[in-house]
Protein backbone atom coordinates (compact mmCIF):
# COMPACT_ATOMS: atom_id res chain seq x y z
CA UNK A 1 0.00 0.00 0.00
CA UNK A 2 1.42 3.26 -1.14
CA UNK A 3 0.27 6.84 -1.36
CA UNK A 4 -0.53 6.51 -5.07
CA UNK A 5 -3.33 3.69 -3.96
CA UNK A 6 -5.21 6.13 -1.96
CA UNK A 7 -7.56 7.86 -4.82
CA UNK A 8 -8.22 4.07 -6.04
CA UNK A 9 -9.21 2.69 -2.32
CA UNK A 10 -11.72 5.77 -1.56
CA UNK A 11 -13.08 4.98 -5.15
CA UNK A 12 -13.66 1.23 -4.28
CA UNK A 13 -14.63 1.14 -0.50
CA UNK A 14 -16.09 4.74 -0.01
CA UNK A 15 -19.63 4.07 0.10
CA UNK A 16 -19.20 1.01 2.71
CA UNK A 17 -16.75 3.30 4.57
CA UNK A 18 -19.55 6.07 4.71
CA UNK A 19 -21.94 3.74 6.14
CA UNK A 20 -19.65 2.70 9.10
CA UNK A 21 -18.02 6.34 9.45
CA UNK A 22 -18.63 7.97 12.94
CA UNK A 23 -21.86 10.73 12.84
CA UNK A 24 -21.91 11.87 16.45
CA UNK A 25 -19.52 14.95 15.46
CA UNK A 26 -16.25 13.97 18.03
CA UNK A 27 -15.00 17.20 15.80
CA UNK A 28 -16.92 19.74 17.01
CA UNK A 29 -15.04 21.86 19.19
CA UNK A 30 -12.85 21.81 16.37
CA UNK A 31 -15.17 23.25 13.42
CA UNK A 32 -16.47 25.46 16.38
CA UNK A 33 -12.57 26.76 16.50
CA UNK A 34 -12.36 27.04 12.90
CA UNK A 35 -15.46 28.21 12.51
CA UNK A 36 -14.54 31.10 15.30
CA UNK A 37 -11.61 32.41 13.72
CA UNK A 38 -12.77 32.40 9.97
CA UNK A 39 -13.07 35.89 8.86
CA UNK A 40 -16.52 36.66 8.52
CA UNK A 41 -17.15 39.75 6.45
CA UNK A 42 -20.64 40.78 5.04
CA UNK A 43 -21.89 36.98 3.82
CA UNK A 44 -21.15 33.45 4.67
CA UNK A 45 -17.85 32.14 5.70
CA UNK A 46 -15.91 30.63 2.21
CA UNK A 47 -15.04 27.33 2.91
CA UNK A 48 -12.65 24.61 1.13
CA UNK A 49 -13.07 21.56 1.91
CA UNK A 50 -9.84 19.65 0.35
CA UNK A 51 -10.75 15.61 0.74
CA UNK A 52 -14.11 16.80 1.51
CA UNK A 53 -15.17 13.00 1.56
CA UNK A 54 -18.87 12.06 1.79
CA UNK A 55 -19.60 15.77 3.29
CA UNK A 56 -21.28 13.76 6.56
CA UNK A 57 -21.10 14.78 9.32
CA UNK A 58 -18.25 17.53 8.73
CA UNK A 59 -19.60 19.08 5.77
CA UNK A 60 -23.59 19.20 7.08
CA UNK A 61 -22.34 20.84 10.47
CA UNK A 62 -20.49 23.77 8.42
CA UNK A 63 -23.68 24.15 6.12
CA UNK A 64 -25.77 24.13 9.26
CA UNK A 65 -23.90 27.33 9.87
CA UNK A 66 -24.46 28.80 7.05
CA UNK A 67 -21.20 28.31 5.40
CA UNK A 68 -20.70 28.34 1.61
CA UNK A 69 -18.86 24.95 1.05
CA UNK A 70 -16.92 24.04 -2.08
CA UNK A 71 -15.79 20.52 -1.57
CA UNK A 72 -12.51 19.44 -3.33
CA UNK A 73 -11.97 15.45 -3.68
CA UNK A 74 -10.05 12.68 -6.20
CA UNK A 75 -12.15 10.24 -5.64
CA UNK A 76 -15.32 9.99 -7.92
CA UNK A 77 -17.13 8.13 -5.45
CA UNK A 78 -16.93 10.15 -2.09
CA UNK A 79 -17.94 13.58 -4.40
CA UNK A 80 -20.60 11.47 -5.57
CA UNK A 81 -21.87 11.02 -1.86
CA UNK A 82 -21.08 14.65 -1.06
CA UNK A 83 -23.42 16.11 -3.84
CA UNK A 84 -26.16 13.77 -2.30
CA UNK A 85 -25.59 14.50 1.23
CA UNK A 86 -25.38 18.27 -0.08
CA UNK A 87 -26.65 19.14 -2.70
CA UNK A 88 -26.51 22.80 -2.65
CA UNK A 89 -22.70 22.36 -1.92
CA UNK A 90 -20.31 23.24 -4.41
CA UNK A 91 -18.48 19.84 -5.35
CA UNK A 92 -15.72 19.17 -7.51
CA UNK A 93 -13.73 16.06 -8.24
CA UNK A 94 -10.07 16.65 -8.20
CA UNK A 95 -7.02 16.11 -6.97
CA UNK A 96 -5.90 18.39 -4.16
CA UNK A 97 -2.02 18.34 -5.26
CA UNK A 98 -1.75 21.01 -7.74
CA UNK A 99 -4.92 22.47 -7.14
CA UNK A 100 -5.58 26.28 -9.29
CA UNK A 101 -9.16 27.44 -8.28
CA UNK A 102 -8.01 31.20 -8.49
CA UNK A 103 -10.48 32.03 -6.02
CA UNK A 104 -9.70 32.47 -2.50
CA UNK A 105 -11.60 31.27 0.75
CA UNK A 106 -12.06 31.92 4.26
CA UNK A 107 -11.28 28.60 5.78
CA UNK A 108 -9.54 25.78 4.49
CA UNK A 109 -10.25 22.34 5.63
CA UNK A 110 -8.32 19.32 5.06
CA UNK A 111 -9.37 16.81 7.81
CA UNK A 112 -8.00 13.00 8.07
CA UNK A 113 -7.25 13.80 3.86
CA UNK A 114 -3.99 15.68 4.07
CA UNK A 115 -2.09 12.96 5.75
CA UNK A 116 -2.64 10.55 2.90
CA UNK A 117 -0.39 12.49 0.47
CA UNK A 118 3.33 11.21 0.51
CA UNK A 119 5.57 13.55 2.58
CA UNK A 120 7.07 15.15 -0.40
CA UNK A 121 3.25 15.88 -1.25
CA UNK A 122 2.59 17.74 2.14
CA UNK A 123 5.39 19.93 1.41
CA UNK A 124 4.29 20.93 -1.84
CA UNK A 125 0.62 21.92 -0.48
CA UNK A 126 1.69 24.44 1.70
CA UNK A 127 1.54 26.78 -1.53
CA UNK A 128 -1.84 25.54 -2.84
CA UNK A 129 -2.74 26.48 0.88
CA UNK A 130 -1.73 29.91 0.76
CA UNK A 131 -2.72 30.06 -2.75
CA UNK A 132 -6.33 29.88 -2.27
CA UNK A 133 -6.47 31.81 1.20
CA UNK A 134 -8.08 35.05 1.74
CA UNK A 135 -6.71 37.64 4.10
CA UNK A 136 -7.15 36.39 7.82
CA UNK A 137 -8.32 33.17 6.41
CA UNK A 138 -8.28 30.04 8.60
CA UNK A 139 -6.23 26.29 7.82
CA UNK A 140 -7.10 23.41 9.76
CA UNK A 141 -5.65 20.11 9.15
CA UNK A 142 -4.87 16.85 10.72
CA UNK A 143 -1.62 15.50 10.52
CA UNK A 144 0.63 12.72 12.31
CA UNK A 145 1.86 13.39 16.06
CA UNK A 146 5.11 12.28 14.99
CA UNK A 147 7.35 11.81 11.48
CA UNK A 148 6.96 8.79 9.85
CA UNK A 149 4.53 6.38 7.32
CA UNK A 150 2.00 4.26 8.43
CA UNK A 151 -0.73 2.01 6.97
CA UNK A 152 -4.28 2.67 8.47
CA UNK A 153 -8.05 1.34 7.65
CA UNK A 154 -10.75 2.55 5.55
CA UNK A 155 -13.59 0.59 5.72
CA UNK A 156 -11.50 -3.21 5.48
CA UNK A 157 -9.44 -1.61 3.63
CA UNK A 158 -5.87 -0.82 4.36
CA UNK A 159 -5.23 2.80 3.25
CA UNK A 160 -1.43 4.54 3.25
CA UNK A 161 -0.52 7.53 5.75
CA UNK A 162 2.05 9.59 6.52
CA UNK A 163 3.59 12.74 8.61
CA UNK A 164 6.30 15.32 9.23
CA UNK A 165 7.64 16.06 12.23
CA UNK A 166 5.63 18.90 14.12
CA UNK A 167 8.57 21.27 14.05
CA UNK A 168 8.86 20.60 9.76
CA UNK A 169 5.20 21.43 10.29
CA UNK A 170 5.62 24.91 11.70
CA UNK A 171 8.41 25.79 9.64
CA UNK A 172 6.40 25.22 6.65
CA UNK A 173 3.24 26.69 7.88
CA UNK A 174 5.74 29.95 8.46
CA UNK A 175 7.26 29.62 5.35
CA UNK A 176 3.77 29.94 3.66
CA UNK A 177 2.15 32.70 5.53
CA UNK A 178 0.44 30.54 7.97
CA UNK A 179 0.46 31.12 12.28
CA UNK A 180 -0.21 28.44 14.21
CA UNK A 181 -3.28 29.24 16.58
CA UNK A 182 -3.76 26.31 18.56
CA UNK A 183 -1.74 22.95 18.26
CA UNK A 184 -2.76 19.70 20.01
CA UNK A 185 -1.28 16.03 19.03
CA UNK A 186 -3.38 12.82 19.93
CA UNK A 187 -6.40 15.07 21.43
CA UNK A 188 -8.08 12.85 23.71
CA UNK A 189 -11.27 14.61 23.29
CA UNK A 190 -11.42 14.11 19.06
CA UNK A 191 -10.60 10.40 19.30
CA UNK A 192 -6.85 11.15 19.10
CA UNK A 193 -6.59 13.36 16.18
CA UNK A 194 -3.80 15.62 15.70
CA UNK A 195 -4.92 19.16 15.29
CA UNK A 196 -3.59 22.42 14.01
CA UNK A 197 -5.61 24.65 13.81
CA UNK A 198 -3.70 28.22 11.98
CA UNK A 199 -4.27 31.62 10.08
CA UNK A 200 -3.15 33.13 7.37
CA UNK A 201 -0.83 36.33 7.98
CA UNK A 202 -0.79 38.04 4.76
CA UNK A 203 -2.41 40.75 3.61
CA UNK A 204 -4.40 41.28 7.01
């Protein structure tokens, strides 16, 4: 199982892995985070949702609030489920790596989607990030607590991860623009995700 695999496995398993995927919202104080800090202006708060997935229960919360979603993902199937779980959403199937939407957002989302890119990837998408973020404009992610590659589940399915170090982490995130707001590895509270939650610095 390798990072090039991951697009195909979604494809294949991600209606099954929908079914089984968690709905009572263990992210919340999260999105309530992000959802805080977004800049809010005179409408909705912009929102990218990069491996935006089925849209359920992360995408539904956000809408709930009135957020304008545009959901970003390779794999046919999971923007298939997206459109029906939101159908007013904004969905478009495509790789995040490279991503060019010349438009710019208030929040950018990439939760448990940005660790299955390679670690040469990750580096790379700390310019797509910037690229597509609005002054003030809010990037939450979960990552690995600690450097390495590792093979996790999707549905039965075994499904490639990896990480950078937390420190490569910040230096990027610096590099790009980004500050770091709030920082937690293996939060015991959001089934031990690891959270960064940042902002972007320029042209506030």
């Amino acid at each position: 199982m390798q990072a090039r695999d991951v697009i195909a496995t979604y494809d294949r398993v991600g209606r099954e892995w929908a079914r089984r995927r968690r709905a009572d919202l263990m992210e919340k104080a999260w999105l309530d985070r992000f959802l805080t800090a977004a800049p809010r202006g005179a409408g909705k708060i912009r929102v990218l949702d990069l491996g935006c997935g089925s849209g359920h229960p992360i995408g539904t919360y956000l809408a709930d609030r009135l957020c304008n979603l545009t959901g970003i993902d390779a794999a046919q199937t999971m923007t298939e489920l997206y459109h029906e779980n939101l159908p007013k959403a904004e969905v478009i199937t495509a790789d995040m790596r490279g991503l060019a939407l010349g438009r710019q957002f208030d929040g950018i989302l990439a939760w448990n989607s940005f660790f299955h890119l390679s670690v040469e990837d990750q580096r790379v998408m700390f310019a797509t990030f910037a690229a597509h973020a609005a002054p003030g404009a809010v990037l939450m992610f979960t990552s690995g607590h600690i450097a390495g590659e590792a093979i996790g589940q999707v549905g039965d399915a075994p499904i490639y991860q990896a990480s950078l170090a937390p420190e490569d982490y910040r230096d990027l995130l610096r590099e790009a623009g980004f500050r770091v707001l709030r920082y937690t590895p293996e939060d015991p509270d959001c089934g031990q995700h690891t959270v960064w939650l940042t902002q972007y610095q320029k042209g506030v």
